[in-house]
Protein backbone atom coordinates (compact mmCIF):
# COMPACT_ATOMS: atom_id res chain seq x y z
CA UNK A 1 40.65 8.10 34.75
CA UNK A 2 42.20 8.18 31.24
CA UNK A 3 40.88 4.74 30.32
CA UNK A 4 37.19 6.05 31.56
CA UNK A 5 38.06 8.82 29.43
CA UNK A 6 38.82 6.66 26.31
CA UNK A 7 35.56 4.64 26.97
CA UNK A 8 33.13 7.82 27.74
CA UNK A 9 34.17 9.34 24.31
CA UNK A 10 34.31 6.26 22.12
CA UNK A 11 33.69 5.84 18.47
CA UNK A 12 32.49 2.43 18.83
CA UNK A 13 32.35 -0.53 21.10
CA UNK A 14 32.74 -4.53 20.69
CA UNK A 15 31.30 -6.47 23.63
CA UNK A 16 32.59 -9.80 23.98
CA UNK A 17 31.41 -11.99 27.28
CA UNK A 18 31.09 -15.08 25.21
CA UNK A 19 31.65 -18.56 26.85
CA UNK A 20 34.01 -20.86 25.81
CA UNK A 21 32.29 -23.27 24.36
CA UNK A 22 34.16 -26.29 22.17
CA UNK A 23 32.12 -27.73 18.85
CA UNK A 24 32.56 -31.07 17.56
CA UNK A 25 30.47 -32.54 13.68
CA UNK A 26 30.84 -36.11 13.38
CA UNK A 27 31.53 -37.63 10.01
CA UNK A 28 27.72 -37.93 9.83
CA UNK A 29 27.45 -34.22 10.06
CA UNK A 30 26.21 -34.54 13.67
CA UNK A 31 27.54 -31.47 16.10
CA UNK A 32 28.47 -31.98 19.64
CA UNK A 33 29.10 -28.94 21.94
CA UNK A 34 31.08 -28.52 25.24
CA UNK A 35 31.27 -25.33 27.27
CA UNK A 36 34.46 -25.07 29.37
CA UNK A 37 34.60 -23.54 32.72
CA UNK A 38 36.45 -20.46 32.64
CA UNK A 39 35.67 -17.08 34.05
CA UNK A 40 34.02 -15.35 31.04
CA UNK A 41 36.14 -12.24 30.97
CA UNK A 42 34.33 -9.29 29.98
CA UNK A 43 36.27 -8.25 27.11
CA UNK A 44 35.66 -4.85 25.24
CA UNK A 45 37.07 -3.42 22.37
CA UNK A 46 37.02 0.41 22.35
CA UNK A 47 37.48 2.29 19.15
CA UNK A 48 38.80 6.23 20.24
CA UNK A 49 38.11 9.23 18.41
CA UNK A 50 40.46 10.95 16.12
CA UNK A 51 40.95 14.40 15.81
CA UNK A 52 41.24 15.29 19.69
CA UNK A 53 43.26 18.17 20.34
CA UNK A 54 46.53 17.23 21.89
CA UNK A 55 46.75 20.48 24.03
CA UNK A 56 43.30 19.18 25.54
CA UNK A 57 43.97 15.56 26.07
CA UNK A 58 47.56 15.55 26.90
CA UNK A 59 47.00 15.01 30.49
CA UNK A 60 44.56 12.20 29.49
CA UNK A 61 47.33 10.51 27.07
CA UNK A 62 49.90 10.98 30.19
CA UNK A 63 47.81 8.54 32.48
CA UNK A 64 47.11 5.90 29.12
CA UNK A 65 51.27 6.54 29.24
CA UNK A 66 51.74 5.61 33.15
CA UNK A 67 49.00 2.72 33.04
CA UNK A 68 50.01 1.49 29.30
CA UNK A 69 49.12 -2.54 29.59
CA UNK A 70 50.90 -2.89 33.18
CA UNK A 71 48.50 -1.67 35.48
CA UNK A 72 44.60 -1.89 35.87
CA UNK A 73 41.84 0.67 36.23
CA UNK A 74 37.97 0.98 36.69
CA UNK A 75 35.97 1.40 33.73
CA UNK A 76 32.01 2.02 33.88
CA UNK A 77 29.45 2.78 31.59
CA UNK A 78 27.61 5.41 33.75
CA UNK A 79 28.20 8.47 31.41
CA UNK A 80 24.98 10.04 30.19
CA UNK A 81 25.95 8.93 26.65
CA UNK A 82 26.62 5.19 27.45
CA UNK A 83 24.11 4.21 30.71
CA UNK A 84 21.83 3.11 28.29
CA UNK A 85 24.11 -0.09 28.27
CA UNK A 86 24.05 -1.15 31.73
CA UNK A 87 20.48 0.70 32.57
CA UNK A 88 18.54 -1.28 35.46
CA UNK A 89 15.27 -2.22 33.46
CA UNK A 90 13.37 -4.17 36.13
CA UNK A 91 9.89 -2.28 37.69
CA UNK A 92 11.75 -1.46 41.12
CA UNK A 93 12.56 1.97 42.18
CA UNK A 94 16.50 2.88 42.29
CA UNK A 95 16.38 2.93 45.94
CA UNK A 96 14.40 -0.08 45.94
CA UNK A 97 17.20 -1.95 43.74
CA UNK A 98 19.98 -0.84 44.99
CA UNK A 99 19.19 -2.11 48.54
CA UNK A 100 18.71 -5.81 47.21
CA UNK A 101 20.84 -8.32 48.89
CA UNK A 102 23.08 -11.28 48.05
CA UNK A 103 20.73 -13.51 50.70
CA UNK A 104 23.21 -16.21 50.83
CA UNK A 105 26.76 -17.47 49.55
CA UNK A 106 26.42 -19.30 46.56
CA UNK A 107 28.10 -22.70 45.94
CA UNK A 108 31.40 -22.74 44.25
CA UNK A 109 31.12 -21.98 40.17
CA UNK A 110 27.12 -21.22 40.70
CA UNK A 111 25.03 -19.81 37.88
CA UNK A 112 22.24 -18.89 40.33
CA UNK A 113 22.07 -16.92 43.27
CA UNK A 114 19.50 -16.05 45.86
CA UNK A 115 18.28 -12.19 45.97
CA UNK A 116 16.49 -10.86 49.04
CA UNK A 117 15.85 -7.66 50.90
CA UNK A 118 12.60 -7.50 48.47
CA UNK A 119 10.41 -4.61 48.66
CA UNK A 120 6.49 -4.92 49.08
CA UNK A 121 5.55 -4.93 45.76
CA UNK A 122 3.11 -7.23 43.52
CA UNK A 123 3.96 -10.76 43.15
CA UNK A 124 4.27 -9.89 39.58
CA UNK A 125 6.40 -6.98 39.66
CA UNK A 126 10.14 -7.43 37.70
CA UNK A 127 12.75 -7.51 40.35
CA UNK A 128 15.53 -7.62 38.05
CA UNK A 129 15.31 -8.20 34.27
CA UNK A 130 16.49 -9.75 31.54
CA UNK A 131 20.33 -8.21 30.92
CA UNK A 132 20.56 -5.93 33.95
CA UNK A 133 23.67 -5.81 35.64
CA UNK A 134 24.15 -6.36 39.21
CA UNK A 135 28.11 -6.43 41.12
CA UNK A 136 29.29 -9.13 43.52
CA UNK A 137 32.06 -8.25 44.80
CA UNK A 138 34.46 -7.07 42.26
CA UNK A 139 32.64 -8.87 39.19
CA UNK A 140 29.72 -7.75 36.92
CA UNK A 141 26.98 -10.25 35.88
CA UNK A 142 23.95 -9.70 33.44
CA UNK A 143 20.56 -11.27 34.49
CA UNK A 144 19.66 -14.18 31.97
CA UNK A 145 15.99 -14.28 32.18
CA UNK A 146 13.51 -11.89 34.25
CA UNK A 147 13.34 -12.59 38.01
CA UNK A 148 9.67 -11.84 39.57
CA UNK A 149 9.05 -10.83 43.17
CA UNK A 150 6.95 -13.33 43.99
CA UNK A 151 5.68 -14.18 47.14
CA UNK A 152 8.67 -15.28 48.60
CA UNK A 153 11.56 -13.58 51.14
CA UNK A 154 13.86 -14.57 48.51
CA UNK A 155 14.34 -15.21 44.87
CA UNK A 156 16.33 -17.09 42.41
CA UNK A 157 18.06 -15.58 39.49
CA UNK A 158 20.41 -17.02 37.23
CA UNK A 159 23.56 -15.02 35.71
CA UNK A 160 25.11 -15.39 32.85
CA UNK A 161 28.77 -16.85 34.15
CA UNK A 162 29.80 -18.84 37.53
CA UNK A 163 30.31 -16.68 40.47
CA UNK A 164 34.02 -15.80 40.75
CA UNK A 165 35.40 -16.62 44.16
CA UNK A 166 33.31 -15.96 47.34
CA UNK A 167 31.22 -12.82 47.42
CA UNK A 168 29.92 -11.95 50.81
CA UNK A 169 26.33 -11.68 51.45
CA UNK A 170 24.60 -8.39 52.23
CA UNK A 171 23.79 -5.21 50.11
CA UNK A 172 24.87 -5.92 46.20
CA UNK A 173 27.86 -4.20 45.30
CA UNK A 174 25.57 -2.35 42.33
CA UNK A 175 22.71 -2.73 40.13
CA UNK A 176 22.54 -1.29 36.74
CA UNK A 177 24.67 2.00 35.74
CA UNK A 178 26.20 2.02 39.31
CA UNK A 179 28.67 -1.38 37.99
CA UNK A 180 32.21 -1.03 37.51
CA UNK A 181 34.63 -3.38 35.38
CA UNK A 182 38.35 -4.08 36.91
CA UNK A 183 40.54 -4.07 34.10
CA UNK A 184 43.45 -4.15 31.88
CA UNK A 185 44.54 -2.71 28.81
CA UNK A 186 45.55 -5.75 26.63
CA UNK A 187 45.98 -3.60 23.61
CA UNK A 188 46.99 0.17 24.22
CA UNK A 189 47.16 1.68 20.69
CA UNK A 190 50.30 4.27 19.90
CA UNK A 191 49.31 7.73 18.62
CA UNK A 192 50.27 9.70 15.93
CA UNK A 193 50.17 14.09 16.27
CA UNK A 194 49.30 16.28 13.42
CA UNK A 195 50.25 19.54 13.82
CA UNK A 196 47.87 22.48 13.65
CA UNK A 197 47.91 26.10 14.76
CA UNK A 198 49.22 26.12 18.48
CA UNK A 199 48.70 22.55 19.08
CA UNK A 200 48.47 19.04 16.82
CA UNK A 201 45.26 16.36 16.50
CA UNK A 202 45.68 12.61 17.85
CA UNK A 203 45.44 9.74 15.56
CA UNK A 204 45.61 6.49 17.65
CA UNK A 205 47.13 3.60 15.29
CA UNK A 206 44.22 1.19 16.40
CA UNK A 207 41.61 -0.14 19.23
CA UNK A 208 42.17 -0.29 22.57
CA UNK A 209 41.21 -3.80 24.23
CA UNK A 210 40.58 -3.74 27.39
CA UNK A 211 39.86 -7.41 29.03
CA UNK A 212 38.70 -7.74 32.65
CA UNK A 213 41.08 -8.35 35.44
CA UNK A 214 39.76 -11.68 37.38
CA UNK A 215 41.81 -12.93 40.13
CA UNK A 216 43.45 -16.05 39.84
C-alpha cells in the first residue's frame, strides 16, 4: 500500500511508455528510424511530498522499508485526485464498458485486438477512445485511435504496445480507472527527518521510479 500511498499524494509525475525506437541521418542528412520490439515498460517517475509528518507516515515509510527495490506492488491511478489520468472517455456506460470482452486471442506481439460483448448502441457511438486504458491480463494498454461500435459483433482496436504473453479471452481485466500497474521500485529515494515538536518532517533525497514488472 505504501507505494499507492507515495503515488496518491504525489508532487508530480513523469510518464514514460515510449518505444524504443533507433534513429539513423545519413551523411546526406537523410534520417532512418527503427523501432525495436521490446515490451514498452510503463515507467513513472513519482516526485513525493516533503514536509509529511513522520509520526503520520511512519507506518507508510515501514512498508517503502520492507518492499525497498526487492519486491513488487500494485499501483493505480484510481484516487479521486489522479482518475482523471486513466478516466474511460468513450460514450459507453461503466457497466456497459466494463463488460467488454477480449473476443479472441491475439497473435503473438499483436498491436490489435478484437473487442466484443458490444452493447446495442448507435453504429456511431465511441466504444473505447483515444488513450483509454483497458487490462489484459496483468498489463495496461492505452487505445491509439477511437474504436466505433459499428455494426459488427466485434471490433478492432489497436493499442499502443504488442500484447505481452497470452491473455485469455473473456471479460477485460479493466477499463479506465479500474487498471492496475505491477511494479517495481527501481529508484527508492532515502529520507531525511527534521525534528519538530513531538515528531520530525520527511525530506526524501529524490524521485521514486517505479518501472513496470513484465514477465520474462
Amino acid at each position: 500500500m505504501s507505494f499507492q500511498t507515495v503515488v496518491d499524494i504525489q508532487q508530480s509525475m513523469t510518464v514514460n511508455n515510449r518505444r524504443m525506437v533507433g534513429q539513423q541521418t545519413s551523411r546526406g542528412g537523410q534520417i532512418r528510424t527503427a523501432q525495436y520490439l521490446t515490451a514498452v515498460p510503463w515507467v513513472f517517475t513519482i516526485v513525493p511530498h516533503n514536509y509529511l509528518y513522520y509520526p503520520q507516515v511512519r507506518d507508510v515509510i515501514q512498508t517503502i522499508d520492507n518492499l525497498d527495490r526487492q519486491t513488487p506492488a500494485n499501483i493505480t491511478f484510481s484516487s479521486s485526485n489522479l482518475s482523471w489520468f486513466t478516466a474511460y472517455r468513450g460514450g459507453l456506460s461503466g457497466a456497459q464498458a466494463a463488460a467488454l470482452t477480449l473476443a479472441s486471442v491475439p497473435a503473438a506481439n499483436a498491436t490489435t485486438i478484437s473487442i466484443g460483448n458490444l452493447p446495442a448502441v448507435g453504429s456511431s457511438v465511441v466504444v473505447l477512445a483515444a488513450g483509454d486504458f483497458i487490462q489484459l491480463g496483468s498489463y495496461a494498454y492505452k487505445i491509439t485511435a477511437d474504436v466505433l461500435r459499428g455494426g459488427a459483433a466485434t471490433v478492432s482496436a489497436t493499442i499502443h504496445r504488442p500484447v505481452i504473453g497470452t491473455p485469455a479471452t473473456g471479460t477485460l481485466t479493466a477499463v479506465g480507472s479500474a487498471v492496475s500497474f505491477p511494479v517495481y521500485a527501481e529508484q527508492c529515494p532515502t529520507y531525511t527527518l527534521t525534528p519538530m515538536t513531538n515528531g520530525a518532517f520527511v525530506n526524501w533525497d529524490g524521485p521514486f521510479v517505479f518501472r513496470e514488472n513484465v514477465a520474462p
